[in-house]
C-alpha atoms as a PDB file:
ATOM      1  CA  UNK A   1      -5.770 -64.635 -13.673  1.00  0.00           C
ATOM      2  CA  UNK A   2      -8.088 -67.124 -12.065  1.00  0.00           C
ATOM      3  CA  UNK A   3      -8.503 -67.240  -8.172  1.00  0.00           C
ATOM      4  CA  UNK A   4      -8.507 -70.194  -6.257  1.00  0.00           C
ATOM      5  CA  UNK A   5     -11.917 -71.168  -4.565  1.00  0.00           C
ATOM      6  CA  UNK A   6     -10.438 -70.239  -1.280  1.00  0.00           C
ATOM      7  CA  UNK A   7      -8.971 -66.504  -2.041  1.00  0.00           C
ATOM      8  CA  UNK A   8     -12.534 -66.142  -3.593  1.00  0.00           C
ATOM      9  CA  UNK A   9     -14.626 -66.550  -0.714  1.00  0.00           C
ATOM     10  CA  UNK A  10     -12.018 -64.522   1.603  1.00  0.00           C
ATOM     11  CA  UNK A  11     -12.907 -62.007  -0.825  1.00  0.00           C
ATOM     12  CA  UNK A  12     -16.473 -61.979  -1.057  1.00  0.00           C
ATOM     13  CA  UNK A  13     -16.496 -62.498   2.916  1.00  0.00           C
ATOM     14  CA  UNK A  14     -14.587 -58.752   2.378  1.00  0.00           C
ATOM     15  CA  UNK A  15     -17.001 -57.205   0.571  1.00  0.00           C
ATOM     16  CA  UNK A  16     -19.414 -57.955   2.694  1.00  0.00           C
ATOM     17  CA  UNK A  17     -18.121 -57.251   5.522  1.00  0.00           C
ATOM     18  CA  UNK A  18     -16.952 -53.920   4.531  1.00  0.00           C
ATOM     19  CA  UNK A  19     -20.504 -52.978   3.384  1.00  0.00           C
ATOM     20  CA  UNK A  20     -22.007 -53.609   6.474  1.00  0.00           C
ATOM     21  CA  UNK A  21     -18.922 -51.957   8.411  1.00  0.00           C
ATOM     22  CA  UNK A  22     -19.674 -48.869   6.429  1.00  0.00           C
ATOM     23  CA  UNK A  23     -23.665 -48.698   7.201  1.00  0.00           C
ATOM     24  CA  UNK A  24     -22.770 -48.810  10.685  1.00  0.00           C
ATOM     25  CA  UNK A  25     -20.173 -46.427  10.552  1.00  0.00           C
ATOM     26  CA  UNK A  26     -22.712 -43.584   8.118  1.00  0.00           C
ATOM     27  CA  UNK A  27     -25.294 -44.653  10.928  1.00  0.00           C
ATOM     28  CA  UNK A  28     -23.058 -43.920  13.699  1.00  0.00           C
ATOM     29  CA  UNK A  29     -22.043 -40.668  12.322  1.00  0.00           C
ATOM     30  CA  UNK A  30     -25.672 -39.245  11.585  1.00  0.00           C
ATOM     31  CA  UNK A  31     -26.442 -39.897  15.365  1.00  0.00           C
ATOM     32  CA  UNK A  32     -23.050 -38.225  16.390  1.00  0.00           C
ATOM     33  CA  UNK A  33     -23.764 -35.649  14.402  1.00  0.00           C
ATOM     34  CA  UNK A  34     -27.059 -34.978  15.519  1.00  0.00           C
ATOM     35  CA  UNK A  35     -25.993 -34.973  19.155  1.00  0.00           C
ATOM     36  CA  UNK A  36     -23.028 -32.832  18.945  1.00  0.00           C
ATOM     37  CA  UNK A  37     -25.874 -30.315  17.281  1.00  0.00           C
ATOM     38  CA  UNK A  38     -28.812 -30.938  19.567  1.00  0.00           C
ATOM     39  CA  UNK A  39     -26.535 -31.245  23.025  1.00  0.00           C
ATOM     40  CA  UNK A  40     -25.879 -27.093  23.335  1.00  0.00           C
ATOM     41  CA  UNK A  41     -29.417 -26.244  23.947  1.00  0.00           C
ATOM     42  CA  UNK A  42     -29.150 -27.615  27.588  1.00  0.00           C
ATOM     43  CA  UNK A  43     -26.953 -25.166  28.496  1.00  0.00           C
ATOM     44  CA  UNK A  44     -30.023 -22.683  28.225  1.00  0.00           C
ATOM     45  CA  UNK A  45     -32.298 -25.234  29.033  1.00  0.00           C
ATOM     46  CA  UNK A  46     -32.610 -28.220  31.670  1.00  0.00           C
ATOM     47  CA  UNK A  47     -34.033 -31.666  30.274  1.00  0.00           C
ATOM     48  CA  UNK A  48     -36.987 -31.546  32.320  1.00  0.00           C
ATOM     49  CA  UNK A  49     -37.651 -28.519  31.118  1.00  0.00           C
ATOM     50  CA  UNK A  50     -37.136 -28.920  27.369  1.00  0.00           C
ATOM     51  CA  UNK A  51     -38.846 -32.669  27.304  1.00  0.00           C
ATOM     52  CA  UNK A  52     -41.962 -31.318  29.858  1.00  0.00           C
ATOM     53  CA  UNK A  53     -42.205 -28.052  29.019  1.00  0.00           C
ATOM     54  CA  UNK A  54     -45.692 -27.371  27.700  1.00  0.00           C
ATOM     55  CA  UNK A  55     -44.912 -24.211  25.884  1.00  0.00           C
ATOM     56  CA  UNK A  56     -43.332 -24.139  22.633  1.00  0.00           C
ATOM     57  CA  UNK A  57     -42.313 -20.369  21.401  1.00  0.00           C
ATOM     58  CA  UNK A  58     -38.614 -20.708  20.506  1.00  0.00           C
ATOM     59  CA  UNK A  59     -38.650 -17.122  18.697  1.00  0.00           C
ATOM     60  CA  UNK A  60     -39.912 -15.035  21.596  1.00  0.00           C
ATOM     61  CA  UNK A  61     -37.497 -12.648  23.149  1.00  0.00           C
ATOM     62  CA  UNK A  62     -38.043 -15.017  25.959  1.00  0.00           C
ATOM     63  CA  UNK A  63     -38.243 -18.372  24.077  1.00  0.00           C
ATOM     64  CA  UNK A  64     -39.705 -21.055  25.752  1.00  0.00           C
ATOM     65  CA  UNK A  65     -38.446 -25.003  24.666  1.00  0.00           C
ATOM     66  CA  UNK A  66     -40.972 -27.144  26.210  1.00  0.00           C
ATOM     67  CA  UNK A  67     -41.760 -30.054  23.931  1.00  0.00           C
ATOM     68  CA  UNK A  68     -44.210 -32.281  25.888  1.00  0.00           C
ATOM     69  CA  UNK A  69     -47.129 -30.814  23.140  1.00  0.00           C
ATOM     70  CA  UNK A  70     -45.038 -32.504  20.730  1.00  0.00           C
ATOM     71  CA  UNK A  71     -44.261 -35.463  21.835  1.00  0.00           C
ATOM     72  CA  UNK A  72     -47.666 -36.293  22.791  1.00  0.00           C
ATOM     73  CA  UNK A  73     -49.167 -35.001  19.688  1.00  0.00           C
ATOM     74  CA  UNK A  74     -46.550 -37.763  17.957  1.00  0.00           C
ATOM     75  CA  UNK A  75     -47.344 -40.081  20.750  1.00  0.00           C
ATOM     76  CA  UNK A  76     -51.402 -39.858  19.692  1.00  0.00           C
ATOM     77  CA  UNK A  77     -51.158 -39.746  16.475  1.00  0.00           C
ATOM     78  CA  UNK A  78     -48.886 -42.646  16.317  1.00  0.00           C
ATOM     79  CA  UNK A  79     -51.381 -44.840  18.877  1.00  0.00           C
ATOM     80  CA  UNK A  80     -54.628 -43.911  17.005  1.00  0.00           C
ATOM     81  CA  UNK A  81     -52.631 -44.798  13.583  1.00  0.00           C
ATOM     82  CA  UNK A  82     -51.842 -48.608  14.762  1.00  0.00           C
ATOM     83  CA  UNK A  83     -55.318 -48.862  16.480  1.00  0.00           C
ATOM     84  CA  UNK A  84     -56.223 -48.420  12.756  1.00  0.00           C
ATOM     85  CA  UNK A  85     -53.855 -49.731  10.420  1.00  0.00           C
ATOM     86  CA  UNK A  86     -53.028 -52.785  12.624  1.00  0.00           C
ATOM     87  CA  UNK A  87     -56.243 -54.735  12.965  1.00  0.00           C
ATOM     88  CA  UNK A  88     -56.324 -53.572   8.794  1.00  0.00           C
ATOM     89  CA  UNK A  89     -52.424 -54.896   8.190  1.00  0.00           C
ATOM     90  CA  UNK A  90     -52.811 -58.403   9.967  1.00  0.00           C
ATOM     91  CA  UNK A  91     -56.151 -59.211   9.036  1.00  0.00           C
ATOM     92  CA  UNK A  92     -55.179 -58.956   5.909  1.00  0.00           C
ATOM     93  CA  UNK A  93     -52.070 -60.825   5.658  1.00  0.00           C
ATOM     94  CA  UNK A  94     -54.006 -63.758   7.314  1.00  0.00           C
ATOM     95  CA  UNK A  95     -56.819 -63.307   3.961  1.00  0.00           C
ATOM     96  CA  UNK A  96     -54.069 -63.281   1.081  1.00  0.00           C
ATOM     97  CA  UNK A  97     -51.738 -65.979   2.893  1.00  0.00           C
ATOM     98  CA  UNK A  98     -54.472 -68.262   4.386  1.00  0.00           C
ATOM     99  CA  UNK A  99     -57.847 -68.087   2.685  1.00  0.00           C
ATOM    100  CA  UNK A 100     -57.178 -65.423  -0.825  1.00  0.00           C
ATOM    101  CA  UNK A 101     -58.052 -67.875  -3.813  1.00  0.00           C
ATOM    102  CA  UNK A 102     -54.590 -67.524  -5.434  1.00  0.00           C
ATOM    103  CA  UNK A 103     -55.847 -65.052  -8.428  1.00  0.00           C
ATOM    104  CA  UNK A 104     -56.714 -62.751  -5.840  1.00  0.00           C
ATOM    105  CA  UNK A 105     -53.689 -63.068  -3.937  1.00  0.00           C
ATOM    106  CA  UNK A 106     -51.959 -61.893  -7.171  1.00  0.00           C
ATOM    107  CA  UNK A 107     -53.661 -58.988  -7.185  1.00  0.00           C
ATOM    108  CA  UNK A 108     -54.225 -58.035  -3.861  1.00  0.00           C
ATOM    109  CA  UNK A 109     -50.857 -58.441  -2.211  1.00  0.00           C
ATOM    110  CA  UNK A 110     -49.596 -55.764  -5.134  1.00  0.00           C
ATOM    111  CA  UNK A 111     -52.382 -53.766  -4.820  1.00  0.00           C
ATOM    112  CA  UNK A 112     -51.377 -53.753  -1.084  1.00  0.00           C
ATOM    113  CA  UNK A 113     -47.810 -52.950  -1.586  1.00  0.00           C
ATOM    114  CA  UNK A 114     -48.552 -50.387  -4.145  1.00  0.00           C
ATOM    115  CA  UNK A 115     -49.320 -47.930  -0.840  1.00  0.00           C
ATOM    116  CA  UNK A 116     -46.208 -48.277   0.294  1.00  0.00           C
ATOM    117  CA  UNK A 117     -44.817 -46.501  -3.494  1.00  0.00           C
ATOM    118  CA  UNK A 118     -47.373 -43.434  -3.461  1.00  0.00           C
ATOM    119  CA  UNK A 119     -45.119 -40.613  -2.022  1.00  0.00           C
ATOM    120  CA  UNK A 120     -46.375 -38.890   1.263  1.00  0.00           C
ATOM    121  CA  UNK A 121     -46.822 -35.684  -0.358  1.00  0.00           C
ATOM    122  CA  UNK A 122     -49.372 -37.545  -2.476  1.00  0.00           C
ATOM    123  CA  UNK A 123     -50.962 -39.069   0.275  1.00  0.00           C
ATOM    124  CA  UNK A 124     -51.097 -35.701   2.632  1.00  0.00           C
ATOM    125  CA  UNK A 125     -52.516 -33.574  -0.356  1.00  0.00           C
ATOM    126  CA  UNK A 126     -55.491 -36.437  -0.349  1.00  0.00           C
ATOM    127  CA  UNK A 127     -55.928 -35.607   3.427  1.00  0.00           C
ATOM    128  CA  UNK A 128     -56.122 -31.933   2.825  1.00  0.00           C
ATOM    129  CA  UNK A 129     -58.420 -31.967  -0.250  1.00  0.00           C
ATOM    130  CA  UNK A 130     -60.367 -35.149   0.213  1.00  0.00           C
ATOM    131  CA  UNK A 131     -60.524 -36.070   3.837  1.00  0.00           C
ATOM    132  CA  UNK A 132     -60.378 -32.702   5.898  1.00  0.00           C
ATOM    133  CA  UNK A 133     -63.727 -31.328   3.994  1.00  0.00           C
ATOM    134  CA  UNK A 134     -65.297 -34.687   4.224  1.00  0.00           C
ATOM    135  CA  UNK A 135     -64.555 -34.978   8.123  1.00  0.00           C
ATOM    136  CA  UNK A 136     -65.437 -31.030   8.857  1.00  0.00           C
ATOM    137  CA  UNK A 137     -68.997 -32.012   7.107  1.00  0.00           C
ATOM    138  CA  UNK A 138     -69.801 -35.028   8.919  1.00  0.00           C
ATOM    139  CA  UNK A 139     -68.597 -34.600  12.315  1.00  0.00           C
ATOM    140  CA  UNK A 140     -69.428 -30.752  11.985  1.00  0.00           C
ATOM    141  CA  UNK A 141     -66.249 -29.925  12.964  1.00  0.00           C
ATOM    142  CA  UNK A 142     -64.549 -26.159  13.263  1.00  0.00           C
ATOM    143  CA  UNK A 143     -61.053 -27.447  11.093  1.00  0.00           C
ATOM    144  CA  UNK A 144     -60.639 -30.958   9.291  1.00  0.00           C
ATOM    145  CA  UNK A 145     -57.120 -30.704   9.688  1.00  0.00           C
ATOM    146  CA  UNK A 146     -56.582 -32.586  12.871  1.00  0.00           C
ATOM    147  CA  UNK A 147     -55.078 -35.937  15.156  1.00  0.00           C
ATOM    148  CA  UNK A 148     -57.872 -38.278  13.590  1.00  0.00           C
ATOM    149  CA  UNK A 149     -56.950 -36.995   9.437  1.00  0.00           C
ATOM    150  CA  UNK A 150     -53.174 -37.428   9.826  1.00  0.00           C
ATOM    151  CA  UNK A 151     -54.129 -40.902  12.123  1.00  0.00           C
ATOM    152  CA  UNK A 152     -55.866 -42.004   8.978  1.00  0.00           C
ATOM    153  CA  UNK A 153     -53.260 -41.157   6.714  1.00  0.00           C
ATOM    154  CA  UNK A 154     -50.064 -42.342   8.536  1.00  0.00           C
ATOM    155  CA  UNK A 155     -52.380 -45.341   9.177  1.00  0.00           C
ATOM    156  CA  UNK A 156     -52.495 -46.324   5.490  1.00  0.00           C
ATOM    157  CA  UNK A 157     -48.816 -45.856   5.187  1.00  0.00           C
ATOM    158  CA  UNK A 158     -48.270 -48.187   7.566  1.00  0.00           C
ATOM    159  CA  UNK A 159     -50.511 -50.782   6.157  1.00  0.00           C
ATOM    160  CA  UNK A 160     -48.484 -51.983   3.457  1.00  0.00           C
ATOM    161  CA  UNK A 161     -45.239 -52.799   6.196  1.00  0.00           C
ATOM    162  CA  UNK A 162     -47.797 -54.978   8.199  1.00  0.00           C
ATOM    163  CA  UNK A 163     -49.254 -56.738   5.477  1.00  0.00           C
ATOM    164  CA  UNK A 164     -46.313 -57.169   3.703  1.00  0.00           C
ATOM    165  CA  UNK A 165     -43.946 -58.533   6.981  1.00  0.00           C
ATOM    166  CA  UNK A 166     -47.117 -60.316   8.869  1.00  0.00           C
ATOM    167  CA  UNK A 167     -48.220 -62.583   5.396  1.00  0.00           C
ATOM    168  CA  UNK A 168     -44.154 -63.110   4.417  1.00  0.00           C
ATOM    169  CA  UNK A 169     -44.099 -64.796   8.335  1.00  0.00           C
ATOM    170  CA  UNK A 170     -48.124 -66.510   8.289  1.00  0.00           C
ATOM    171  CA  UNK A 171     -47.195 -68.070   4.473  1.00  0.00           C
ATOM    172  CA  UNK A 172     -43.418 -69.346   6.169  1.00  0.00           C
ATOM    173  CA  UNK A 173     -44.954 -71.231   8.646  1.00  0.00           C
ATOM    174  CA  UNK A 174     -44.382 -74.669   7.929  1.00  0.00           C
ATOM    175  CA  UNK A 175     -47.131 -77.174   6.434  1.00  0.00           C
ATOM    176  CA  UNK A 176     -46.810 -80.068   8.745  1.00  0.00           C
ATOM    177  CA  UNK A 177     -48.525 -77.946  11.559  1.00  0.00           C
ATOM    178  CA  UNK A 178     -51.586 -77.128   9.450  1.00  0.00           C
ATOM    179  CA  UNK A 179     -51.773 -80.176   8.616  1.00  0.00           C
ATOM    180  CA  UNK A 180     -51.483 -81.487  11.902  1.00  0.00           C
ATOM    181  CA  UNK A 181     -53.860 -79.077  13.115  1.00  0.00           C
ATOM    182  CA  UNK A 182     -56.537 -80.258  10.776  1.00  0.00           C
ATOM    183  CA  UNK A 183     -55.702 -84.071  10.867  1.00  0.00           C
ATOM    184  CA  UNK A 184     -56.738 -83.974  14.289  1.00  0.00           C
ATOM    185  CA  UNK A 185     -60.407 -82.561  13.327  1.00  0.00           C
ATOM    186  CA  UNK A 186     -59.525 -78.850  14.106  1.00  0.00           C
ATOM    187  CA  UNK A 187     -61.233 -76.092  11.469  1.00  0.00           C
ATOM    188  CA  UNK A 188     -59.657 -73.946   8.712  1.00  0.00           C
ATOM    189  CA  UNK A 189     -60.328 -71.161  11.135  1.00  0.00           C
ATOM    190  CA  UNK A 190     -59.173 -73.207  14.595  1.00  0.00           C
ATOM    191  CA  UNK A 191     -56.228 -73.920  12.805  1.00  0.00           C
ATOM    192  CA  UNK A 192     -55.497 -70.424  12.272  1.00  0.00           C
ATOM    193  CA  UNK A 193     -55.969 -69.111  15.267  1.00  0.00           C
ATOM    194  CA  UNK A 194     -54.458 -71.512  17.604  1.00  0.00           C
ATOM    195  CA  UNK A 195     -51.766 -72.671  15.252  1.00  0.00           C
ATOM    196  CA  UNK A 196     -50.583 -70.373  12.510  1.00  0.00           C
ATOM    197  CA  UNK A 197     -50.832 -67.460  13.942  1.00  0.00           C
ATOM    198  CA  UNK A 198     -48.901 -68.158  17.379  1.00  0.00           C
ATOM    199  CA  UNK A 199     -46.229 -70.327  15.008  1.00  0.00           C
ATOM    200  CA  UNK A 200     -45.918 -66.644  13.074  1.00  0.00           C
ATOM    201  CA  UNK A 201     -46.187 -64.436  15.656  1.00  0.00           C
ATOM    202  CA  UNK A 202     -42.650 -63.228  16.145  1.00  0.00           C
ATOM    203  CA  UNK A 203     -43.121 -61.992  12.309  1.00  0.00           C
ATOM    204  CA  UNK A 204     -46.623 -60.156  12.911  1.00  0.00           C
ATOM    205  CA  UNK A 205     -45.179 -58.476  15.697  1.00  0.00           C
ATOM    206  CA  UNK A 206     -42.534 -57.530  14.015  1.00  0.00           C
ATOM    207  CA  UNK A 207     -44.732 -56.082  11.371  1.00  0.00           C
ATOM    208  CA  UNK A 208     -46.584 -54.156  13.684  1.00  0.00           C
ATOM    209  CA  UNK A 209     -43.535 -52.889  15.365  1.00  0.00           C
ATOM    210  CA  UNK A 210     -41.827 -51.366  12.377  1.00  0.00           C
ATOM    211  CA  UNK A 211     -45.201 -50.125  10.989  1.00  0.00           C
ATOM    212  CA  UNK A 212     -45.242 -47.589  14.173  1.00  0.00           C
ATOM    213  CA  UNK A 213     -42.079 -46.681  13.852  1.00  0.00           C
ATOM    214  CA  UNK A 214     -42.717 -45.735  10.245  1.00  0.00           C
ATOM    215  CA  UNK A 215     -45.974 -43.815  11.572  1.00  0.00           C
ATOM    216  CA  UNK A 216     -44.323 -41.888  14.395  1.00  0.00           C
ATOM    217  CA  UNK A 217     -40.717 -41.250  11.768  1.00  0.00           C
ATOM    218  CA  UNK A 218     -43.276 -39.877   8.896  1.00  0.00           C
ATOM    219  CA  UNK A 219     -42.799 -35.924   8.019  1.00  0.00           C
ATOM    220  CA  UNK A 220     -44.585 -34.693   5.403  1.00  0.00           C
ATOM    221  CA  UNK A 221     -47.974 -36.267   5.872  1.00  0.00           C
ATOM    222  CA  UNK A 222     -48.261 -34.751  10.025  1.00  0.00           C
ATOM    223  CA  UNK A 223     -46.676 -31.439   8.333  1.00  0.00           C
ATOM    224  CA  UNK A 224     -49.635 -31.254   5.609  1.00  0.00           C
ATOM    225  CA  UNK A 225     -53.174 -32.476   7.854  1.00  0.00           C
ATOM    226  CA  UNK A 226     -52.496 -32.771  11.567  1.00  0.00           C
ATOM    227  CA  UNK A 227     -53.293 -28.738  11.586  1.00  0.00           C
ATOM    228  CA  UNK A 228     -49.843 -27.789  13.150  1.00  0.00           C
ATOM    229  CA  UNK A 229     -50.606 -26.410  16.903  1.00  0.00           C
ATOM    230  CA  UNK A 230     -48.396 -27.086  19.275  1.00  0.00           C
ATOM    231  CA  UNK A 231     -51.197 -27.908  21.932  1.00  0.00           C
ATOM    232  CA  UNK A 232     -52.122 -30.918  23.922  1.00  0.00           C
ATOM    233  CA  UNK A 233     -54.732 -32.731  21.842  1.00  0.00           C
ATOM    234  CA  UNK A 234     -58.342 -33.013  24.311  1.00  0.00           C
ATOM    235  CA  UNK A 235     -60.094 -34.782  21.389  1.00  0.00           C
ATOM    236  CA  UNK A 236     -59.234 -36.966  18.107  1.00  0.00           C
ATOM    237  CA  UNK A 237     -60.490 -34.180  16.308  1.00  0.00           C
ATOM    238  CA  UNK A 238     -58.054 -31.157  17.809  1.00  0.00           C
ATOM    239  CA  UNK A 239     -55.355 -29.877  16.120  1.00  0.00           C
ATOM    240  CA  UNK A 240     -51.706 -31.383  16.929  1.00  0.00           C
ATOM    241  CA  UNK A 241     -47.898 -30.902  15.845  1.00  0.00           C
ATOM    242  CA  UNK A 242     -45.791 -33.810  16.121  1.00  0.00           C
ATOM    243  CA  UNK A 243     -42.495 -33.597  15.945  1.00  0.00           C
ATOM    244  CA  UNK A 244     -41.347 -34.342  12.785  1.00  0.00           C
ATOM    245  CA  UNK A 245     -43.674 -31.886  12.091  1.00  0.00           C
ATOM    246  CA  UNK A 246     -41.781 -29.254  13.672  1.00  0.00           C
ATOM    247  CA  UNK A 247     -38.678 -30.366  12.740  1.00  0.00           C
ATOM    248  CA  UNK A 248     -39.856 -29.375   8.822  1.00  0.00           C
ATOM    249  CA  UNK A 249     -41.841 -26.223   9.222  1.00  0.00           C
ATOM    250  CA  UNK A 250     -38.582 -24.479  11.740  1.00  0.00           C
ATOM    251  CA  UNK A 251     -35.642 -26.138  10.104  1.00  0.00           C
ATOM    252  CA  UNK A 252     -35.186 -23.272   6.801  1.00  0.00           C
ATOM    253  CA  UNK A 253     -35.938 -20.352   9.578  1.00  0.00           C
ATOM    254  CA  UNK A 254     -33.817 -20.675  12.177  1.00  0.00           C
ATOM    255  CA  UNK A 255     -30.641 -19.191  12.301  1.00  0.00           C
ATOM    256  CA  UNK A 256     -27.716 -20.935  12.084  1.00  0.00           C
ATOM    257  CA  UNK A 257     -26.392 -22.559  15.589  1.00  0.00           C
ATOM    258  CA  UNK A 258     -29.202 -20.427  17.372  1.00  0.00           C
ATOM    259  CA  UNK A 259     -30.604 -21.674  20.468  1.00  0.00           C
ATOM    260  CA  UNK A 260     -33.594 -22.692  17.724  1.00  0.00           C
ATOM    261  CA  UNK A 261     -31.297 -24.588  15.741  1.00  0.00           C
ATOM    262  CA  UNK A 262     -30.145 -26.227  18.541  1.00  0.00           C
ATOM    263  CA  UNK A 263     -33.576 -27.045  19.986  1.00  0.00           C
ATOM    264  CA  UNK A 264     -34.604 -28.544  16.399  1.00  0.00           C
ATOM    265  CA  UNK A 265     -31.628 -30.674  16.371  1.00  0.00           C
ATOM    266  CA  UNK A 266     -32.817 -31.601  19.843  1.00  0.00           C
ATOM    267  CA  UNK A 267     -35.984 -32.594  18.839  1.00  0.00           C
ATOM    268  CA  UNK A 268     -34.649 -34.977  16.196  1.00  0.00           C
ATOM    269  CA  UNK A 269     -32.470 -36.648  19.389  1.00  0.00           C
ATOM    270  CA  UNK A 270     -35.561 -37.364  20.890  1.00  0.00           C
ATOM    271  CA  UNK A 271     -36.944 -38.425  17.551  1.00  0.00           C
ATOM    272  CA  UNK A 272     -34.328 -40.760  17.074  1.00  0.00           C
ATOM    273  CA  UNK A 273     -34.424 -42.362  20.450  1.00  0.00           C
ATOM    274  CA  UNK A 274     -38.238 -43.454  20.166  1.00  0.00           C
ATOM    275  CA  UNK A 275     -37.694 -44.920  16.607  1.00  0.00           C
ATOM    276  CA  UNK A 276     -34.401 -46.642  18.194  1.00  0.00           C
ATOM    277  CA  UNK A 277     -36.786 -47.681  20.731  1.00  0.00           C
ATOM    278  CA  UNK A 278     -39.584 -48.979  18.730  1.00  0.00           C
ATOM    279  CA  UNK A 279     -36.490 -51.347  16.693  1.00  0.00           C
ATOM    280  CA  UNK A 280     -34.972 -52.755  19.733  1.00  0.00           C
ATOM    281  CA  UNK A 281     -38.709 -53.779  20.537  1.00  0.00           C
ATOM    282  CA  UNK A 282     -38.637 -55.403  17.477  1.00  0.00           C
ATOM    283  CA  UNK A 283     -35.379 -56.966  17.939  1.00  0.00           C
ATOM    284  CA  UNK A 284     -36.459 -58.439  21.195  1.00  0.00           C
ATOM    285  CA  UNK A 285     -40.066 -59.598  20.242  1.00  0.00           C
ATOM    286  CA  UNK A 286     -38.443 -61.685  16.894  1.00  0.00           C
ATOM    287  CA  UNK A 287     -36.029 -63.363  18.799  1.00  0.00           C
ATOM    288  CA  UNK A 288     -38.406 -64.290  21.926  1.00  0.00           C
ATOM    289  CA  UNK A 289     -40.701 -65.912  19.893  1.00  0.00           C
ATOM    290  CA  UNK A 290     -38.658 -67.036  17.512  1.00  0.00           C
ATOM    291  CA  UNK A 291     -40.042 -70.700  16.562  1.00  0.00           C
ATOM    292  CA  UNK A 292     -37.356 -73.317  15.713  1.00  0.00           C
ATOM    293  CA  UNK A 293     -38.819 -76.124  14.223  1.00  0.00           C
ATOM    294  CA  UNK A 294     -42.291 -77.167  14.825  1.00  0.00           C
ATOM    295  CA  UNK A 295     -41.931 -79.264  18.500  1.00  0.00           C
ATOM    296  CA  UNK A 296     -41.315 -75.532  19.531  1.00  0.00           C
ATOM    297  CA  UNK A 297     -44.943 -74.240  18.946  1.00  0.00           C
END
C-alpha cells in the first residue's frame, strides 16, 4: 500500500526522533547508574576527602580514598599529551587542506586517520617494548614507564581527531575569502593566518577540545606505560596512575558493593564529569565562533 508524501515524512521524522530519544535515554541511564553506584562511598568518606586526599590504599584495614594523585596524574598526562599532539594535529590539517599537492593529500589524510583504527592495546604494547627502553637509555632514566611515555602515546591517539575535525573546518571555509585575501596582495601564508584560520577556528577548537577529552577518557594505553603509582608526578619522567587507570587494574578485585567498589564507581563520576566538561567546552567554543557567512569574519 503506497503512503502519501505527507504520512511519509511524519514517519521518517519518527524514526528519527525516536533514535535520538533513545541515545539520550541509554546515556542518561549509564550516568544514573554510575551515580547510584559511586554515591555510597561518602557515607565513609567526605568529598574533600575522597577528591584531595593524597593517599590511595583502599584495601588497608584502614583504607584511605584520597584521589588527588589521580586526578593530577590524568590532569598531566592529559596537558603534556595536547602540548604534543596539538601543535602536530593543526599543523597538519593546515598542510593537507591548504598547501598538500592533492596526491599527497590522498595519502596523507588516510595515513593520518589510519591512527585513529590501531587499537590502544597495540599502541601501549609499542610504548612498553619500543619507547620505555628507548627513553630509559637516553635520558638515563631508573623506569621508562612514566607521565612523558603514556603523554606520547595518548598524544598520537589524539592526533588523528585534530587533524581529521581541524582540516574538515580549514577545507569548509569558503573560497571568496581566500580569494579576497589574496586579491588584495596578501600571501599564501598571510592569507592563512589572518583569514582561514580565524574563519575555521570554531572547528580547530573543536578538534582540539575533543582530542583531550579522548586523551584524558583513554584506558588501556595509561594502564600499560604510565608505570601505575599512585603518586604526585615531580617530573615528566615519574611514574603516574590516572584514573582510568585505576578504574581497570581495581575493577575485577574488589568485592562486590565494597567500600572499593564504591570508590571505583566514584572515580568514574569524577571521570565522567571532566569529559562532560571538556564537551560542553566544545559546545560553547563552536557556537561562539561560529562564522555565518563571510561579512562575519
Amino acid at each position: 500500500m503506497s503512503l502519501s508524501r505527507r504520512t511519509t515524512e511524519r514517519i521518517i521524522h519518527s524514526i528519527f526522533l525516536i533514535t535520538a530519544f533513545t541515545s539520550i535515554l541509554v546515556l542518561f541511564l549509564i550516568m544514573m547508574f554510575l551515580f547510584i553506584e559511586g554515591m555510597p562511598i561518602f557515607k565513609h568518606v567526605s568529598v574533600s576527602d575522597f577528591l584531595f586526599g593524597h593517599e590511595w590504599y583502599p584495601t588497608d584495614e584502614d583504607p584511605a580514598f584520597g584521589i588527588w594523585p589521580l586526578i593530577v596524574g590524568s590532569g598531566s598526562v592529559t596537558m603534556l599529551s595536547s602540548l604534543i599532539a596539538i601543535p602536530l594535529g593543526v599543523m597538519t590539517a593546515i598542510y593537507l587542506a591548504e598547501i598538500a599537492p592533492l596526491k599527497i593529500r590522498n595519502i596523507v589524510k588516510p595515513a593520518v586517520e589510519m591512527l585513529a583504527a590501531l587499537p590502544s592495546v597495540v599502541i601501549g604494547f609499542f610504548g612498553m617494548v619500543v619507547v620505555a627502553p628507548f627513553l630509559q637509555e637516553t635520558f638515563d632514566i631508573a623506569v621508562g614507564l612514566n607521565l612523558f611515555n603514556a603523554s606520547i602515546m595518548l598524544a598520537f591517539m589524539a592526533v588523528p581527531t585534530i587533524t581529521s575535525i581541524s582540516e574538515d573546518a580549514i577545507y569548509s571555509v569558503p573560497p571568496e575569502l581566500k580569494e579576497a585575501s589574496l586579491a588584495l596582495g596578501a600571501t599564501h601564508w598571510q592569507s592563512i593566518y589572518k583569514v582561514i584560520v580565524p574563519a575555521s577556528l570554531s572547528g580547530i577548537s573543536t578538534g582540539v577540545i575533543l582530542g583531550m577529552a579522548r586523551s584524558i577518557g583513554e584506558t588501556m594505553v595509561v594502564l600499560m606505560v604510565a608505570g601505575g603509582a599512585g603518586l604526585i608526578p615531580g617530573s615528566i619522567f615519574d611514574p603516574v596512575r590516572p584514573m582510568p587507570a585505576s578504574i581497570a587494574a581495581e575493577m575485577g578485585e574488589a568485592p562486590f558493593h565494597s567500600d572499593h567498589y564504591y570508590a571505583l564507581f566514584a572515580i568514574g563520576m569524577v571521570l565522567f564529569l571532566f569529559t562532560m566538561a571538556f564537551n560542553l567546552i566544545a559546545d560553547y567554543v563552536a557556537h561562539k565562533y561560529k562564522q555565518v557567512g563571510s561579512a562575519t569574519l
